[in-house]
Protein backbone atom coordinates (compact mmCIF):
# COMPACT_ATOMS: atom_id res chain seq x y z
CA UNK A 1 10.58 -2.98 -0.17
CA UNK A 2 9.78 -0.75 -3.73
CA UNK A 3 8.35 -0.95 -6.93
CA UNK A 4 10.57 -0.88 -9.97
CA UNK A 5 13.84 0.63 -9.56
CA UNK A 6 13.34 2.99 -12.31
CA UNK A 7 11.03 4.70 -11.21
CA UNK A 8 11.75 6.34 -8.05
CA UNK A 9 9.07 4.74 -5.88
CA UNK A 10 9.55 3.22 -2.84
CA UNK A 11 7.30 1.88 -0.55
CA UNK A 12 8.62 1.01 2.99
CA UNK A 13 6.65 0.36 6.10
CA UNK A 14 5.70 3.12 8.12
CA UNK A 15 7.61 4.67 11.12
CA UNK A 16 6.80 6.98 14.26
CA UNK A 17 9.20 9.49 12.51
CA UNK A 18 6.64 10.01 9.28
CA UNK A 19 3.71 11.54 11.48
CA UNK A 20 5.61 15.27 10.76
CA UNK A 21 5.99 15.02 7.12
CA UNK A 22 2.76 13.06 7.04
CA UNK A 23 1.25 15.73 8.94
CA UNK A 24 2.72 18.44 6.39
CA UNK A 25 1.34 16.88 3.41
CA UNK A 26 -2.25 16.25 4.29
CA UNK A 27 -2.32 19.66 5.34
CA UNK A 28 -1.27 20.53 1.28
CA UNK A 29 -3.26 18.29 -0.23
CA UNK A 30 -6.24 18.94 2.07
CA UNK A 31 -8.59 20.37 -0.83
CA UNK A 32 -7.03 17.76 -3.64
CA UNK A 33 -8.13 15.03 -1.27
CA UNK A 34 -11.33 16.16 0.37
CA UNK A 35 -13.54 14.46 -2.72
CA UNK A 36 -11.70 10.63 -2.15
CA UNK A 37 -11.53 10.56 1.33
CA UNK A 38 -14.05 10.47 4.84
CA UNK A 39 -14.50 14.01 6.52
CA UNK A 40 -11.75 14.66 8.51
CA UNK A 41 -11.70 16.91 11.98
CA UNK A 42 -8.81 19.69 12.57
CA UNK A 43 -6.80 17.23 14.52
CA UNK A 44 -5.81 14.45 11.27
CA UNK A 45 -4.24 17.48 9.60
CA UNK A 46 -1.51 17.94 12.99
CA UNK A 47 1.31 16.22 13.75
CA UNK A 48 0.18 14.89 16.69
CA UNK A 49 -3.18 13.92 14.66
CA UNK A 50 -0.59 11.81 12.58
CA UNK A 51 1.43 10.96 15.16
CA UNK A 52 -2.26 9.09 16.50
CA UNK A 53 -2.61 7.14 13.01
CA UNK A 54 1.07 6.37 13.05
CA UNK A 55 0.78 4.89 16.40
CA UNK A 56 -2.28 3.08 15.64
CA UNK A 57 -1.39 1.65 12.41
CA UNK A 58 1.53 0.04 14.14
CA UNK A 59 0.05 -1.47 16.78
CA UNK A 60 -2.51 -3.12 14.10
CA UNK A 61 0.92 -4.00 12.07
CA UNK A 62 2.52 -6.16 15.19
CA UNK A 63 -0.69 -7.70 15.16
CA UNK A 64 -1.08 -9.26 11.96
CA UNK A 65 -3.95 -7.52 10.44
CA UNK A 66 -2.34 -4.26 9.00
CA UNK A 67 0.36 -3.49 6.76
CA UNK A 68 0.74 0.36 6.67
CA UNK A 69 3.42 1.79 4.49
CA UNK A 70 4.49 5.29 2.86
CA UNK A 71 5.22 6.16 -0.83
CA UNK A 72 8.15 7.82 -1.42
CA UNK A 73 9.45 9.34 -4.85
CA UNK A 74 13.22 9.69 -4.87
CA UNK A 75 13.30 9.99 -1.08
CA UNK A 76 10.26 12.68 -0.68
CA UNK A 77 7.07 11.02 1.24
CA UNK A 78 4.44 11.68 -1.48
CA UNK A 79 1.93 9.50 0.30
CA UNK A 80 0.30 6.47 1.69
CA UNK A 81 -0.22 2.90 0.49
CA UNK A 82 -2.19 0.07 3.07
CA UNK A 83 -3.34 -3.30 2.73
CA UNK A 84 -6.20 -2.87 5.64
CA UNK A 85 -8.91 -5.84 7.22
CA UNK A 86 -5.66 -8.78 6.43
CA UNK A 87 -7.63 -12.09 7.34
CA UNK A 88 -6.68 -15.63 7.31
CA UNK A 89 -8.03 -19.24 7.50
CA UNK A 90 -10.25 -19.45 4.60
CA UNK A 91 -9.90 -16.51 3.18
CA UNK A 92 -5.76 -15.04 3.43
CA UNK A 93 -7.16 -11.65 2.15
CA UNK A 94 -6.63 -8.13 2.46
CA UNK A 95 -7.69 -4.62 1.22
CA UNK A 96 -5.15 -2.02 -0.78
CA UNK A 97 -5.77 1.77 0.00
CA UNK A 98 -3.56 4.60 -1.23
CA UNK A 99 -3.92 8.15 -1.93
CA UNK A 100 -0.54 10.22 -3.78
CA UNK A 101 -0.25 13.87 -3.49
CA UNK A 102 -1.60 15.90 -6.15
CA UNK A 103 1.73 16.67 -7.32
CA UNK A 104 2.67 12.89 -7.55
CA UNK A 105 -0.57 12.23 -9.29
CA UNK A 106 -0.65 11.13 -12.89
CA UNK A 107 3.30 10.15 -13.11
CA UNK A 108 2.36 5.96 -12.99
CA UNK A 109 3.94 6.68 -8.79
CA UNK A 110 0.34 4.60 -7.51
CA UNK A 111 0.39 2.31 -10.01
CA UNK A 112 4.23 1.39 -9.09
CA UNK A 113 3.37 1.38 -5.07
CA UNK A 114 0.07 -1.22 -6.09
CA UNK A 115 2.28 -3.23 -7.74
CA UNK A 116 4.82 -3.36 -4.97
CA UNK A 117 2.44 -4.02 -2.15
CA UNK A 118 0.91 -6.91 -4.66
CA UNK A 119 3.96 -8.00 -4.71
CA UNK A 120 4.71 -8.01 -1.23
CA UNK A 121 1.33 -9.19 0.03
CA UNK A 122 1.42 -12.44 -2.32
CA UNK A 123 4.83 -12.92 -1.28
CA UNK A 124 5.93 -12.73 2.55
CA UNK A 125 2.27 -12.09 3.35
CA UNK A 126 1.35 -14.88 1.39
CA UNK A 127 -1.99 -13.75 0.57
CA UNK A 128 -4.59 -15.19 -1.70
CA UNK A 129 -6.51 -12.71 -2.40
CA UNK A 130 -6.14 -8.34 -2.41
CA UNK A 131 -9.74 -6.34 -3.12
CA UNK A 132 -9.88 -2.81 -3.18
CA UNK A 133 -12.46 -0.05 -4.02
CA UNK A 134 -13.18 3.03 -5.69
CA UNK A 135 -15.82 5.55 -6.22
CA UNK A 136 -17.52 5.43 -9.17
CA UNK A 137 -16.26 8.58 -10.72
CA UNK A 138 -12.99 7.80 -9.61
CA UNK A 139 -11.36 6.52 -13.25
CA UNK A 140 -7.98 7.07 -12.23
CA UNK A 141 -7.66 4.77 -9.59
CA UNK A 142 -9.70 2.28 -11.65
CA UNK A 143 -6.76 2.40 -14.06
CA UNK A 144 -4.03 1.66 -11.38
CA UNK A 145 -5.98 -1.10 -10.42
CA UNK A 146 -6.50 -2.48 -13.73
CA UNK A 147 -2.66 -1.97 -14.59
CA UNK A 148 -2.30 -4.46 -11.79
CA UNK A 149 -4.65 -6.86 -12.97
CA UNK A 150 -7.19 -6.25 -10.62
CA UNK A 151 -10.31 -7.31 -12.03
CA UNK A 152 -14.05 -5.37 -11.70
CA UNK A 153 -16.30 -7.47 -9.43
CA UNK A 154 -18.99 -5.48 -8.58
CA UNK A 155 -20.80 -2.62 -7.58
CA UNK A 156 -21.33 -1.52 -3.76
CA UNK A 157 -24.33 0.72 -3.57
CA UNK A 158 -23.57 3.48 -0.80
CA UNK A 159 -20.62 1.32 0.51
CA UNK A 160 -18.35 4.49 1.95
CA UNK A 161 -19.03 7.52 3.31
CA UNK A 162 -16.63 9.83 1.49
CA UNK A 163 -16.95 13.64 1.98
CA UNK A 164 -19.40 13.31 4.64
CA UNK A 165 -21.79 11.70 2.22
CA UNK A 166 -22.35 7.52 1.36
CA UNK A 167 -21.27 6.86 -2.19
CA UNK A 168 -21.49 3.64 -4.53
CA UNK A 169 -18.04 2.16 -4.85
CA UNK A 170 -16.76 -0.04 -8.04
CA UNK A 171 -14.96 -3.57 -6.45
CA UNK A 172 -11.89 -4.91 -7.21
CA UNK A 173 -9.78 -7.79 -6.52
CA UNK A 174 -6.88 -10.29 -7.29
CA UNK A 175 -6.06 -13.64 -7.10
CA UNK A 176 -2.96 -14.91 -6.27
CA UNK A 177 -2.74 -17.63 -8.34
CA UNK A 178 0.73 -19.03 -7.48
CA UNK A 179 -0.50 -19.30 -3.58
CA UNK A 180 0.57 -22.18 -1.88
């Protein structure tokens, strides 16, 4: 699966071989990610920490209620793209998450892997619905929602705990509306 051929991205579903590079490049982007993301211990940044989440995300994948993939620009991993919490009966939802690398930040690469795990999850997932969140003071990723036609919904008082502390998140969603 990918985004728009031109522009390098891919997103493909994860595999056990993508804990070492994984492992690599949240250990460089450790400080660059610290602010958007929950505290982290020693072992997340290891490839066996990786190997873990790799393992896990999988087994949550055979199961239904996980689609975990990578983002890759022009065959480099530059990060991670997931739609989490994937329900059915009378709601067929799910939640996006992604984080790029700094160094893939602020080239349109999230807003290309958003719109190809839309795509995907209103597709073969057949999905109804895809929320997401971000913090507050977190503009960017407002925009690469919003470039997908995500659509403000609300405001979550102290709905995460990002960088050890509980912060008020901005909700987003879309509607499928061609589901059937």
């Amino acid at each position: 699966m990918s985004s728009p051929e031109d522009t390098g991205v891919v997103v493909r579903i994860l595999r056990e071989e993508d804990a070492a590079p994984l492992a690599r490049l949240v250990r460089a982007n450790r400080e660059f990610l610290k602010p958007w993301e929950p505290a982290r211990e020693e072992e997340y940044f290891t490839v066996e920490g990786q190997r873990r989440i790799v393992d896990d995300a999988l087994l949550l994948y055979t199961g239904g209620i996980h689609l975990p993939c990578v983002i890759l620009v022009d065959g480099e991993l530059v990060g991670r793209i997931n739609v989490n919490n994937i329900v059915r009966g009378a709601l067929h939802s799910g939640d996006v998450g992604y984080w790029v690398a700094e160094s893939a930040g602020g080239k349109g690469v999230a807003t290309s892997a958003v719109e190809a795990v839309q795509r995907l999850s209103f597709t073969a997932l057949n999905l109804h619905r895809l929320g997401a969140n971000t913090l507050v003071h977190n503009l960017r990723s407002q925009r690469v929602l919003e470039k997908n036609g995500f659509d403000r919904i609300g405001l979550a008082p102290k709905y995460l705990q990002i960088d050890g502390e509980w912060q008020d998140a901005v909700l987003y969603q879309v509607v499928n509306e061609a589901w059937r």
